[in-house]
PDB file of N, CA and C in Angstrom:
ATOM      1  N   UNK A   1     150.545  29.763  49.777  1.00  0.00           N
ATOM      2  CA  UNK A   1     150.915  30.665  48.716  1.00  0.00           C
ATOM      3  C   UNK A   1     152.307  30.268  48.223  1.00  0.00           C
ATOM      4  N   UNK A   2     152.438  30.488  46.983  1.00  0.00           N
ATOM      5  CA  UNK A   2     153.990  30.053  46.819  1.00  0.00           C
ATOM      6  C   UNK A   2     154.655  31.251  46.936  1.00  0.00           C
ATOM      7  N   UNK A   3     155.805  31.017  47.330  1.00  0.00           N
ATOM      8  CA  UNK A   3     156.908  32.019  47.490  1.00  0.00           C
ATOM      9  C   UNK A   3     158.212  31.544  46.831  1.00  0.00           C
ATOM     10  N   UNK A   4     158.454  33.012  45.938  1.00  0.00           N
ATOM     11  CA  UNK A   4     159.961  32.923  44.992  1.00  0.00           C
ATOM     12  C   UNK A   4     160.541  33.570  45.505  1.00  0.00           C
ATOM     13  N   UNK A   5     162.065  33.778  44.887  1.00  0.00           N
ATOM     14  CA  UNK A   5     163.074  35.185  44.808  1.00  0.00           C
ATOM     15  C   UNK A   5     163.409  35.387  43.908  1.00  0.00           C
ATOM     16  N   UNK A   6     163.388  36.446  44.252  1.00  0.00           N
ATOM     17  CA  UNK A   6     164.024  37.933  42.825  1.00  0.00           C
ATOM     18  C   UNK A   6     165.445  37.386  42.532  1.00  0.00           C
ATOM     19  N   UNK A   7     166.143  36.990  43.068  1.00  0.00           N
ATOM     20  CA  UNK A   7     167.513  36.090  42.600  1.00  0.00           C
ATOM     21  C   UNK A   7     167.549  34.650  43.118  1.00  0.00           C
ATOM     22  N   UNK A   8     168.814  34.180  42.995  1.00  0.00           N
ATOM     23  CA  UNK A   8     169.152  32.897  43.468  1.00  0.00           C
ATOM     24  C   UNK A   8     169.822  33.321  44.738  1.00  0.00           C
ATOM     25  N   UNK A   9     170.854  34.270  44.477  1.00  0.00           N
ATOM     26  CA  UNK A   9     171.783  34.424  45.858  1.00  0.00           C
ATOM     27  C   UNK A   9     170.352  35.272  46.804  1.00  0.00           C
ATOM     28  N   UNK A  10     169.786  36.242  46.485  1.00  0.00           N
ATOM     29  CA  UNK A  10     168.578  36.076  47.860  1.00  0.00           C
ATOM     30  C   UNK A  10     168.464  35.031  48.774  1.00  0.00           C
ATOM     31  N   UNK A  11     167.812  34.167  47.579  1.00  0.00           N
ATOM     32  CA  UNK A  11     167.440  32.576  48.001  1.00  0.00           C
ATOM     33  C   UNK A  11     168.024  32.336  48.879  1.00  0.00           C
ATOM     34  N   UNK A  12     169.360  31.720  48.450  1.00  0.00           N
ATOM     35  CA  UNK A  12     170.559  31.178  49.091  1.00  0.00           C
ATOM     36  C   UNK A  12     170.720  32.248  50.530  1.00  0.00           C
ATOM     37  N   UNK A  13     170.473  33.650  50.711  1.00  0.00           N
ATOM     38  CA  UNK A  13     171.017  33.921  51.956  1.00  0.00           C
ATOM     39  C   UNK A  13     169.482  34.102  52.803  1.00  0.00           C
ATOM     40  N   UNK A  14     168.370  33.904  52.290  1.00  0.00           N
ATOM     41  CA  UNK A  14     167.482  33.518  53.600  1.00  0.00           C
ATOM     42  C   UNK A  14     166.867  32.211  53.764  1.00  0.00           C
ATOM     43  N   UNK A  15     166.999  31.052  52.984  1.00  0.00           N
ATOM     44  CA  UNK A  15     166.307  30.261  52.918  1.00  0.00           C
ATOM     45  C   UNK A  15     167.361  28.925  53.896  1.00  0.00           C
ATOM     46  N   UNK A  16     168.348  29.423  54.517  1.00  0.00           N
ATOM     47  CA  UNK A  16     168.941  28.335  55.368  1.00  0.00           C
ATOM     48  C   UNK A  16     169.142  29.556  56.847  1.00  0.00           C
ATOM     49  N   UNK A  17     168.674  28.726  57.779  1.00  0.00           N
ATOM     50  CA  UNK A  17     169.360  29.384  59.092  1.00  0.00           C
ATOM     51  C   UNK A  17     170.481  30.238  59.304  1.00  0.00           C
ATOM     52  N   UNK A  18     171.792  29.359  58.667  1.00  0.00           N
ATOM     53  CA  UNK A  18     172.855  29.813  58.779  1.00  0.00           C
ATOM     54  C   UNK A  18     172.756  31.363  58.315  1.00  0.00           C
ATOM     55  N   UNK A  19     172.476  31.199  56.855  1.00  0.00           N
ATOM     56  CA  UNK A  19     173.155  32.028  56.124  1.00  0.00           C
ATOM     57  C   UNK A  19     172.184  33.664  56.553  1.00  0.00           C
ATOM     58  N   UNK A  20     170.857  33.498  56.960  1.00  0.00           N
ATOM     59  CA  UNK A  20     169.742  34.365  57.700  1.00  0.00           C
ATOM     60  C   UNK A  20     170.394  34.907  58.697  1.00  0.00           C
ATOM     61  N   UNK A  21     171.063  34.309  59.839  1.00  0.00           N
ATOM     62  CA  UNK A  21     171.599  34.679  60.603  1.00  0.00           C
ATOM     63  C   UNK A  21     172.951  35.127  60.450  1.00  0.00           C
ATOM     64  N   UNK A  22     174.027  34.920  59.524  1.00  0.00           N
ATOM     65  CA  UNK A  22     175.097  35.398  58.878  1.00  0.00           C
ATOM     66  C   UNK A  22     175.108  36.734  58.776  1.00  0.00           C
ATOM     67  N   UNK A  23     173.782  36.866  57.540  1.00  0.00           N
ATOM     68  CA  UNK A  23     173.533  38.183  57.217  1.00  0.00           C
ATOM     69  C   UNK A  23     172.652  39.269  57.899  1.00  0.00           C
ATOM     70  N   UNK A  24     172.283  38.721  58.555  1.00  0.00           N
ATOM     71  CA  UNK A  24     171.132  39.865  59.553  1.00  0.00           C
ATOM     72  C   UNK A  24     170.746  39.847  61.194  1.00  0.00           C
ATOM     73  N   UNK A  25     171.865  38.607  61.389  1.00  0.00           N
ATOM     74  CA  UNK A  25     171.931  37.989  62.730  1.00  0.00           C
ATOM     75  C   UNK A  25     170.780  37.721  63.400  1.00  0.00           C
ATOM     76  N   UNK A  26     170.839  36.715  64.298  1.00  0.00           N
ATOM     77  CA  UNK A  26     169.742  36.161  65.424  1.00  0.00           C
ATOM     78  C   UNK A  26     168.435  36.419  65.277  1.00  0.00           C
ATOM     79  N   UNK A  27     168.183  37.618  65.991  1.00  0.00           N
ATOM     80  CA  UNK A  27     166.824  38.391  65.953  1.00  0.00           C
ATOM     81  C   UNK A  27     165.904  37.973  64.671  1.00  0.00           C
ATOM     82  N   UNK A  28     167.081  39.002  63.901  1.00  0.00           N
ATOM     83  CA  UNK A  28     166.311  39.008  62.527  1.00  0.00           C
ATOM     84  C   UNK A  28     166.122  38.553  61.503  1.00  0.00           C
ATOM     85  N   UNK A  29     167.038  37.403  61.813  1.00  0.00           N
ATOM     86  CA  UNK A  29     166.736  35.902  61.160  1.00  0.00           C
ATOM     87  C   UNK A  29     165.773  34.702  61.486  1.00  0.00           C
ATOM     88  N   UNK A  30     165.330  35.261  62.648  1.00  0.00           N
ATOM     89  CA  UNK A  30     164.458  34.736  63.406  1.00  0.00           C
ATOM     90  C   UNK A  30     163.227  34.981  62.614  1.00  0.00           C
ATOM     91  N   UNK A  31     162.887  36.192  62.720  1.00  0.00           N
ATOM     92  CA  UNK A  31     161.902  37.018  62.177  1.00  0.00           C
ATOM     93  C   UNK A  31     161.908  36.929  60.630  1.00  0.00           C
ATOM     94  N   UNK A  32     162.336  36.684  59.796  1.00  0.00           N
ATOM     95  CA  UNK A  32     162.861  36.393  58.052  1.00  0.00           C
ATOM     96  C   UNK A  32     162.087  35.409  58.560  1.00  0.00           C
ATOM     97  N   UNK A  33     162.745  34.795  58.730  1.00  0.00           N
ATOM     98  CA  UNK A  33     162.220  32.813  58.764  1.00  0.00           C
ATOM     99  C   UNK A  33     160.336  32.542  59.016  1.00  0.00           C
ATOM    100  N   UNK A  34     160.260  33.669  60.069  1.00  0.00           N
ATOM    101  CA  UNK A  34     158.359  33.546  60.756  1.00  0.00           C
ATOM    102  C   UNK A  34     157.573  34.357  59.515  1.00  0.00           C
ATOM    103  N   UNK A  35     158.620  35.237  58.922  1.00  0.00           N
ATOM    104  CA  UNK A  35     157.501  35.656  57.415  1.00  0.00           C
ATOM    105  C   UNK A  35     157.603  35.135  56.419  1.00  0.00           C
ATOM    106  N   UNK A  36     158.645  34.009  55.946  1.00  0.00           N
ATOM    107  CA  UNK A  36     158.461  33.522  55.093  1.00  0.00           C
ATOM    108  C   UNK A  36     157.333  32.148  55.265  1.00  0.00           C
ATOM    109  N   UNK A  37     157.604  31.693  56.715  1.00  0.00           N
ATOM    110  CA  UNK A  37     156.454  31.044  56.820  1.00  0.00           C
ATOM    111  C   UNK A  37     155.332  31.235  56.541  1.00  0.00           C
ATOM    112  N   UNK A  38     154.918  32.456  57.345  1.00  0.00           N
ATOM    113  CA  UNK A  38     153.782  32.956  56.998  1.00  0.00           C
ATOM    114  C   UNK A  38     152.912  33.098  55.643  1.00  0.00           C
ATOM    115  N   UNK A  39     154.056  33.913  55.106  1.00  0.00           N
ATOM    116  CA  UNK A  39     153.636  34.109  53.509  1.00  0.00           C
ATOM    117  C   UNK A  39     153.153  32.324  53.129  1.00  0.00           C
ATOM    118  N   UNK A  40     153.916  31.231  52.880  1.00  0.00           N
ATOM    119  CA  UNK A  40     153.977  30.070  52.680  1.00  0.00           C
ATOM    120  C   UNK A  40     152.720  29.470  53.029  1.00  0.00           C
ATOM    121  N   UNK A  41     152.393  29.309  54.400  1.00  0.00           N
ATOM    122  CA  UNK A  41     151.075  28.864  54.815  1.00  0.00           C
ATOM    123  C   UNK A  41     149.887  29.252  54.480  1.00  0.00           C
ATOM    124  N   UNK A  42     149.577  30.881  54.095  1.00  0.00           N
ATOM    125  CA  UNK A  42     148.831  31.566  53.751  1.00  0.00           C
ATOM    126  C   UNK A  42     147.984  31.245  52.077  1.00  0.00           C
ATOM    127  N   UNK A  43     146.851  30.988  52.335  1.00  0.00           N
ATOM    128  CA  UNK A  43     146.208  30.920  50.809  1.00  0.00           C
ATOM    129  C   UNK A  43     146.664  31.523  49.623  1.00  0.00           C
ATOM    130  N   UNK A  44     146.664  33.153  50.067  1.00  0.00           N
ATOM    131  CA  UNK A  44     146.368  33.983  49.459  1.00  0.00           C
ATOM    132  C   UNK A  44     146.848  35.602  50.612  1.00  0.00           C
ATOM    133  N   UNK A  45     147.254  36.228  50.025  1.00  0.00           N
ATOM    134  CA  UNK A  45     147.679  37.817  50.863  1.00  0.00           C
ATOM    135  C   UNK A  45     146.702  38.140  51.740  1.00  0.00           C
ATOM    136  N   UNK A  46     145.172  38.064  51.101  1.00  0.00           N
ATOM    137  CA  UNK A  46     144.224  38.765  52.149  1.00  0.00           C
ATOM    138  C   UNK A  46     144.336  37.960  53.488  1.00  0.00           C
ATOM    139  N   UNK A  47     144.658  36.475  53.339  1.00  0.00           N
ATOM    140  CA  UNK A  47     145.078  36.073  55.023  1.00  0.00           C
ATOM    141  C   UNK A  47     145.731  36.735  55.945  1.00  0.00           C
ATOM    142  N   UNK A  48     146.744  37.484  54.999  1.00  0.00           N
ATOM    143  CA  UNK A  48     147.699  38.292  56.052  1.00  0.00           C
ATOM    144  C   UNK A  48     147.401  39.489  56.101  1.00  0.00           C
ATOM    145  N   UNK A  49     146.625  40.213  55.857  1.00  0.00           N
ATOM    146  CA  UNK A  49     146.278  41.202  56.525  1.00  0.00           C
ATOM    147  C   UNK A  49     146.083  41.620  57.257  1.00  0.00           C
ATOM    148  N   UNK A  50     145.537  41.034  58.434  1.00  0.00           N
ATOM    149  CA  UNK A  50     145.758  41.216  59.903  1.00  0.00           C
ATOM    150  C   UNK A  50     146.687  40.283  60.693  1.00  0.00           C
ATOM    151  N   UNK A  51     147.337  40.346  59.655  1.00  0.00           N
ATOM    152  CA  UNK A  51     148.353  38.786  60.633  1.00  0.00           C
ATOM    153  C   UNK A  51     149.442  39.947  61.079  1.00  0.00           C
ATOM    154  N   UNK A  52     150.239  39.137  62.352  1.00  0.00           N
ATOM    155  CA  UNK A  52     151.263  39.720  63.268  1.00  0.00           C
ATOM    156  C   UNK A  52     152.725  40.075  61.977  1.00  0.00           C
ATOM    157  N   UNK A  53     153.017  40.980  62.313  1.00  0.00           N
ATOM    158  CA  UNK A  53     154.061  41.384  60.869  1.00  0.00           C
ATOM    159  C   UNK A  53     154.108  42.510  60.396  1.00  0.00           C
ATOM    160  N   UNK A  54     152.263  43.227  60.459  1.00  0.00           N
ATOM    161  CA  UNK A  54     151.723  44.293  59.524  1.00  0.00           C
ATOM    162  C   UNK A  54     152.291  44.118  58.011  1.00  0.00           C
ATOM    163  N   UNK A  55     151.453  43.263  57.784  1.00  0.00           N
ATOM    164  CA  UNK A  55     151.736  43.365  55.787  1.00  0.00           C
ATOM    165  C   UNK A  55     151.430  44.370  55.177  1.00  0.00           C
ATOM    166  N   UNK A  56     151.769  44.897  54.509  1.00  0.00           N
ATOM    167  CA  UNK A  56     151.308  46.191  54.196  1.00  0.00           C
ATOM    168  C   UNK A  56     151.675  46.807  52.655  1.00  0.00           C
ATOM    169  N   UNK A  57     150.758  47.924  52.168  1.00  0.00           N
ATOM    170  CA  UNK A  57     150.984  48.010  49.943  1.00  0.00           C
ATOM    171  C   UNK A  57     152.090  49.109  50.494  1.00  0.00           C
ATOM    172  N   UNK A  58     153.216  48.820  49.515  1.00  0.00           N
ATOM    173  CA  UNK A  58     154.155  50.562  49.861  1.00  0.00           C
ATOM    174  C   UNK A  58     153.481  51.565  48.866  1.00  0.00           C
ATOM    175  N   UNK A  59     153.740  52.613  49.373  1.00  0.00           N
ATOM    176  CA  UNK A  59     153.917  53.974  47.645  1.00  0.00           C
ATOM    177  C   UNK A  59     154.762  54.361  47.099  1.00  0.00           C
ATOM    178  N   UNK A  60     154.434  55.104  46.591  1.00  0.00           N
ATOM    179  CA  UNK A  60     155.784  55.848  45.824  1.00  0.00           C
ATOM    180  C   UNK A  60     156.328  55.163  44.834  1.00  0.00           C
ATOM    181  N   UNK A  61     157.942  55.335  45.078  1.00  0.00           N
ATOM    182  CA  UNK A  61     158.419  54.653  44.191  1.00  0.00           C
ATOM    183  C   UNK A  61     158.763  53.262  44.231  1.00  0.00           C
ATOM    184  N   UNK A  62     157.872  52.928  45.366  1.00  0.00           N
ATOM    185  CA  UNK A  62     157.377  51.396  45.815  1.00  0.00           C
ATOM    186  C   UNK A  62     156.240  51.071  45.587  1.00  0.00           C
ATOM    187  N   UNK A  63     155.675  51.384  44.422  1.00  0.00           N
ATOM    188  CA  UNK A  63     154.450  51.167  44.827  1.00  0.00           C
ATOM    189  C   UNK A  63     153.939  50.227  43.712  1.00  0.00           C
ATOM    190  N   UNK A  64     153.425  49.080  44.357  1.00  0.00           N
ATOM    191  CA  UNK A  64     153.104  47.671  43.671  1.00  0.00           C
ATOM    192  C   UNK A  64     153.436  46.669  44.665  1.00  0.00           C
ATOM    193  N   UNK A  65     154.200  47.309  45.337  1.00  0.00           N
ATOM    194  CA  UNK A  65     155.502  46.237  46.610  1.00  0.00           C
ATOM    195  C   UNK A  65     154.552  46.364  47.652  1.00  0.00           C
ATOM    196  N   UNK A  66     154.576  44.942  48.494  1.00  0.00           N
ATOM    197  CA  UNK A  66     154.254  44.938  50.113  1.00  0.00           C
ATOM    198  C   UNK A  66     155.318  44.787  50.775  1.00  0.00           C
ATOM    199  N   UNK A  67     154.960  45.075  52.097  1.00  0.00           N
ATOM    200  CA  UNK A  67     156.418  45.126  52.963  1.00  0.00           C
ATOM    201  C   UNK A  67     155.833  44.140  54.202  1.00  0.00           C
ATOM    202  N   UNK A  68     156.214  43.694  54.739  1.00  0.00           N
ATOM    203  CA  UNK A  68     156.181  42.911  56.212  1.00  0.00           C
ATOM    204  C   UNK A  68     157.436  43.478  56.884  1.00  0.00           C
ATOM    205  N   UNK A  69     156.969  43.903  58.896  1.00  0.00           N
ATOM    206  CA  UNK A  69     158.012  44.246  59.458  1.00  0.00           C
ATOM    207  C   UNK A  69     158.662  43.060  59.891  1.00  0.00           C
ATOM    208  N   UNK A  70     159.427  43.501  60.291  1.00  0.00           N
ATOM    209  CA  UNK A  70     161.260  42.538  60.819  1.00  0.00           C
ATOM    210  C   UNK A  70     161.151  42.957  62.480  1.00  0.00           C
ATOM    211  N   UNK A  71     162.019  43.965  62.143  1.00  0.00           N
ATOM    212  CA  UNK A  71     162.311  45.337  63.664  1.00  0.00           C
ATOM    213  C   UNK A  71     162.978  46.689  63.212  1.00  0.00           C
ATOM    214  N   UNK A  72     162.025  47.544  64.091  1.00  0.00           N
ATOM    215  CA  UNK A  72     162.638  48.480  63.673  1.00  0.00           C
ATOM    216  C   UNK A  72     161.773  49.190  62.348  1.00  0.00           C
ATOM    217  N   UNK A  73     162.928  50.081  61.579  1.00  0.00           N
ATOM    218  CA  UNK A  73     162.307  49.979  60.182  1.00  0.00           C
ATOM    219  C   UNK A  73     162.678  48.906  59.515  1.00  0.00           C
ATOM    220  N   UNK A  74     163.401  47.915  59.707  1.00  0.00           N
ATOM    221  CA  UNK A  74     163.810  46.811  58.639  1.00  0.00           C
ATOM    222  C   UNK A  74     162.493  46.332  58.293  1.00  0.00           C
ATOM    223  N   UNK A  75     162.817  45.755  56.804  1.00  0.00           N
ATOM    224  CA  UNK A  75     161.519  45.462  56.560  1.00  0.00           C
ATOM    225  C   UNK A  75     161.550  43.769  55.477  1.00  0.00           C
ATOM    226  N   UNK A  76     161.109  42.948  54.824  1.00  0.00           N
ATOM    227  CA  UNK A  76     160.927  41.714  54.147  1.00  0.00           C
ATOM    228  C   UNK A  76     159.970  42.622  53.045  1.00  0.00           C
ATOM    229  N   UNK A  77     160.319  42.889  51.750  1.00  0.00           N
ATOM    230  CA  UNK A  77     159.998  43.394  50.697  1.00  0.00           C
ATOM    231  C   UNK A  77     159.824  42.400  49.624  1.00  0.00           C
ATOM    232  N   UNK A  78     158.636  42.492  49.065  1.00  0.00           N
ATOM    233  CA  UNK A  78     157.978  41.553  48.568  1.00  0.00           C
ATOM    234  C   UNK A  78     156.957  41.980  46.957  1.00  0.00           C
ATOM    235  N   UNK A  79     156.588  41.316  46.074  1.00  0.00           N
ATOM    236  CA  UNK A  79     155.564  41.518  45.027  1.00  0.00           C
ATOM    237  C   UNK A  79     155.242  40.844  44.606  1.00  0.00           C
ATOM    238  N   UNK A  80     153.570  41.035  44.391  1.00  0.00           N
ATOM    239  CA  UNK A  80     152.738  39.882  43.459  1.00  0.00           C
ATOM    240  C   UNK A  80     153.689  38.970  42.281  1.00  0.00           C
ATOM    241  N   UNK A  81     153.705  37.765  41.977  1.00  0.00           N
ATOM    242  CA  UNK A  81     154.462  37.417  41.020  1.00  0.00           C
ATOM    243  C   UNK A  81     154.051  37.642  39.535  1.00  0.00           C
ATOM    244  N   UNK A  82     152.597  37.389  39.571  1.00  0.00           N
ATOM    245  CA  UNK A  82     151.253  37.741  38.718  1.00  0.00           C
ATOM    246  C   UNK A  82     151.892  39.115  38.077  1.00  0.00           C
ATOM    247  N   UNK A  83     152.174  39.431  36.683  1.00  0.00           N
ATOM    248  CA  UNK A  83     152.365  40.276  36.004  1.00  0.00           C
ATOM    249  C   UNK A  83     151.344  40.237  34.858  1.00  0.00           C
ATOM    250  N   UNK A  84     150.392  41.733  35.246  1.00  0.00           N
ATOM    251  CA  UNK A  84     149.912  42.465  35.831  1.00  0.00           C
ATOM    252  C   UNK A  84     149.202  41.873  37.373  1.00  0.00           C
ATOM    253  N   UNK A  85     149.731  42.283  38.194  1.00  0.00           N
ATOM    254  CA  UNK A  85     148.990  42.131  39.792  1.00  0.00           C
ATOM    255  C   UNK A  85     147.543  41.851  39.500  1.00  0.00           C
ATOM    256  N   UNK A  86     147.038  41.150  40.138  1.00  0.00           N
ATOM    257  CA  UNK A  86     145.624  41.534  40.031  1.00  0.00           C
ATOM    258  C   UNK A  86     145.089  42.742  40.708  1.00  0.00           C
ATOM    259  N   UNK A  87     144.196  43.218  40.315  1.00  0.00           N
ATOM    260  CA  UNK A  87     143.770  45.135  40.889  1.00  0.00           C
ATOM    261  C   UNK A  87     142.486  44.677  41.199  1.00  0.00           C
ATOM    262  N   UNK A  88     142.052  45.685  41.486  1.00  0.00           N
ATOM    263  CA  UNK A  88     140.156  45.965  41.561  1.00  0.00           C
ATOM    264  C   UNK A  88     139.995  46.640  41.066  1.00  0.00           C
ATOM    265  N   UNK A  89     138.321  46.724  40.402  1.00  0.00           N
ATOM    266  CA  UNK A  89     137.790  47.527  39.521  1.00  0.00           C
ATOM    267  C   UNK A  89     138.127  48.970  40.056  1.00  0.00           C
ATOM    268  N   UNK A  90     138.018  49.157  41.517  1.00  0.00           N
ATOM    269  CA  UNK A  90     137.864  50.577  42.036  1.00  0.00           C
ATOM    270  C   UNK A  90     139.592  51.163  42.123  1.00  0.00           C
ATOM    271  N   UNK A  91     140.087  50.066  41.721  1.00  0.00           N
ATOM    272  CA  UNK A  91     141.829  50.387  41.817  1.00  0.00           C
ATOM    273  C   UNK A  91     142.146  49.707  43.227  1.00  0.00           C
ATOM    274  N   UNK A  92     144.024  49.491  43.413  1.00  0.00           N
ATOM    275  CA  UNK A  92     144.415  49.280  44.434  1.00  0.00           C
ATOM    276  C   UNK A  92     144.284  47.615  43.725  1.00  0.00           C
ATOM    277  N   UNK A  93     145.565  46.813  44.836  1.00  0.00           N
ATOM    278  CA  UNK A  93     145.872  45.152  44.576  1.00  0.00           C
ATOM    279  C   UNK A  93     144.864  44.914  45.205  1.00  0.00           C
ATOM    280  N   UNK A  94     144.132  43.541  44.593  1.00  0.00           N
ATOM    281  CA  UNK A  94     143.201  42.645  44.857  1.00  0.00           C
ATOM    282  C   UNK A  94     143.468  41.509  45.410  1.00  0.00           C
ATOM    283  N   UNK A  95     144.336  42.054  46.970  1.00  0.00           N
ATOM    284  CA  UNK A  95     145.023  40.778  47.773  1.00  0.00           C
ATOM    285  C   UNK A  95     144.004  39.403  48.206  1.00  0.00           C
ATOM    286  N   UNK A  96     142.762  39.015  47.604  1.00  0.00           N
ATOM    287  CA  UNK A  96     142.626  37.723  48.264  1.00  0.00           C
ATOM    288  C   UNK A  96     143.021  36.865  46.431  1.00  0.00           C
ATOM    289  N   UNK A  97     143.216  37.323  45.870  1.00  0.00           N
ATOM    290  CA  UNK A  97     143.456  37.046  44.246  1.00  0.00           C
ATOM    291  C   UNK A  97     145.189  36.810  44.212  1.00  0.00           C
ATOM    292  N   UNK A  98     146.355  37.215  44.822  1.00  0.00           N
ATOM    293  CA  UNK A  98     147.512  37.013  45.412  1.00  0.00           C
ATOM    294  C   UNK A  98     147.906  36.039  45.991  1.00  0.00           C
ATOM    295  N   UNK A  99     147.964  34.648  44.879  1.00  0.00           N
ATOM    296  CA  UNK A  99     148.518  33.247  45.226  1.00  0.00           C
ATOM    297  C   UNK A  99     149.819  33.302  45.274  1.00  0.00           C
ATOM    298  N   UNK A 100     151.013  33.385  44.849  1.00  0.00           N
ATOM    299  CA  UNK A 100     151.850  34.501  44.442  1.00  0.00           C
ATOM    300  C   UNK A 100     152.677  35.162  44.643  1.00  0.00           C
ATOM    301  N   UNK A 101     153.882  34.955  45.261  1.00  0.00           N
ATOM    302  CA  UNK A 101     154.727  36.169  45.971  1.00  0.00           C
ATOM    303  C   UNK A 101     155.681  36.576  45.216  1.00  0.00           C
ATOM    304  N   UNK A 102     156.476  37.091  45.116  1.00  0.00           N
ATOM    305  CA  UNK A 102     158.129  36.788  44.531  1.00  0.00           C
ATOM    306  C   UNK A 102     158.962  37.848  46.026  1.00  0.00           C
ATOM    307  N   UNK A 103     159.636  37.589  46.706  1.00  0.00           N
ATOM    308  CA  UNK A 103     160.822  38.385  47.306  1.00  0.00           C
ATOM    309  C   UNK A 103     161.416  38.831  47.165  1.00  0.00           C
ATOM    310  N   UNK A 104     161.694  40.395  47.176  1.00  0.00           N
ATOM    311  CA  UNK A 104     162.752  41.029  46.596  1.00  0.00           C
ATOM    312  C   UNK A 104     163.768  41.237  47.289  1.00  0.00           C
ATOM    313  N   UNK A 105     163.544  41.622  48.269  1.00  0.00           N
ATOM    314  CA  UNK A 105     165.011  42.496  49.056  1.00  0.00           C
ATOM    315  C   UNK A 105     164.386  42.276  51.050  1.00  0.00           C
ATOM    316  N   UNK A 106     165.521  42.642  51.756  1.00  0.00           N
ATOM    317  CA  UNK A 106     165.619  42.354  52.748  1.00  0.00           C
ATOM    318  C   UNK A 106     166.289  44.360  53.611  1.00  0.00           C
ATOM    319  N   UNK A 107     165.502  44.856  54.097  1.00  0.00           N
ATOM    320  CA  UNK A 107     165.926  46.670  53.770  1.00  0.00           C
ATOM    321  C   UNK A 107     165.332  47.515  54.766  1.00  0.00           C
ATOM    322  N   UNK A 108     165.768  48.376  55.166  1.00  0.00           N
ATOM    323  CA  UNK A 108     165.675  49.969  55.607  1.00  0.00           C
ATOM    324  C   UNK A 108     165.030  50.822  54.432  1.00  0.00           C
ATOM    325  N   UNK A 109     163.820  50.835  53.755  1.00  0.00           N
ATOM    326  CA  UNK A 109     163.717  51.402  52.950  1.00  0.00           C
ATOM    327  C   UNK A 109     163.201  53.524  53.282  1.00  0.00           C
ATOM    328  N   UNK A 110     163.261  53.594  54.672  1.00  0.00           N
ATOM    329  CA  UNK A 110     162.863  55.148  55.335  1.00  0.00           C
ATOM    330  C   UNK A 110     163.998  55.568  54.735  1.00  0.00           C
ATOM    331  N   UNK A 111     164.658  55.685  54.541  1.00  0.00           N
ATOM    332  CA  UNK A 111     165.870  56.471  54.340  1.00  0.00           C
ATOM    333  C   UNK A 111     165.913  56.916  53.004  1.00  0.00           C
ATOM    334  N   UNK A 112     165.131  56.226  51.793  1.00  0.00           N
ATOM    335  CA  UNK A 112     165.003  56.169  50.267  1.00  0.00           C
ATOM    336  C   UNK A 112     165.018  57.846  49.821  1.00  0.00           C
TER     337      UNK A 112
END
């Protein structure tokens, strides 16, 4: 699957070791690094659906966004790049249609 970011400086602070671990230290740079893989290797979203991570659709005023866990509540926040997402007829994203990523944010979003 290809994977973007929502900025450049994103980019720049997870896409090197250093700077992963700078900003979110060890652990959870560890963990950044095994979902971006993931996402990367993956066809398509519906691969990860049962993959280790829990990928998962948010609501609310998240809602369009998947999340993958980190630890904790931290979370790897993510969206179809595809504008309009692909859907299903019955509603809801049509994750094996999700070639696609873009990255948004890196977050505690329970607290919103």
């Amino acid at each position: 699957m290809e994977v973007h970011f929502a900025t450049k400086k994103l980019y720049q602070a997870l896409s090197s070791d250093k700077e992963r671990v700078k900003a979110h230290g060890a652990n959870v740079g560890k963990k950044i690094q095994l979902r971006l893989v993931q996402l990367a290797a993956a066809d398509n979203l519906e691969a990860l659906r049962n993959a280790p991570g829990r990928c998962h659709e948010l609501h609310g005023d998240r809602a369009g966004q998947l999340a993958f866990d980190l630890t904790g509540n931290l979370r790897l926040v993510f969206e179809p790049t595809a504008d309009p997402p692909p859907s299903r007829k019955a509603g809801g994203l049509e994750w094996a249609s999700v070639t696609a990523v873009t990255v948004l944010e890196v977050t505690d979003y329970h607290g919103d």
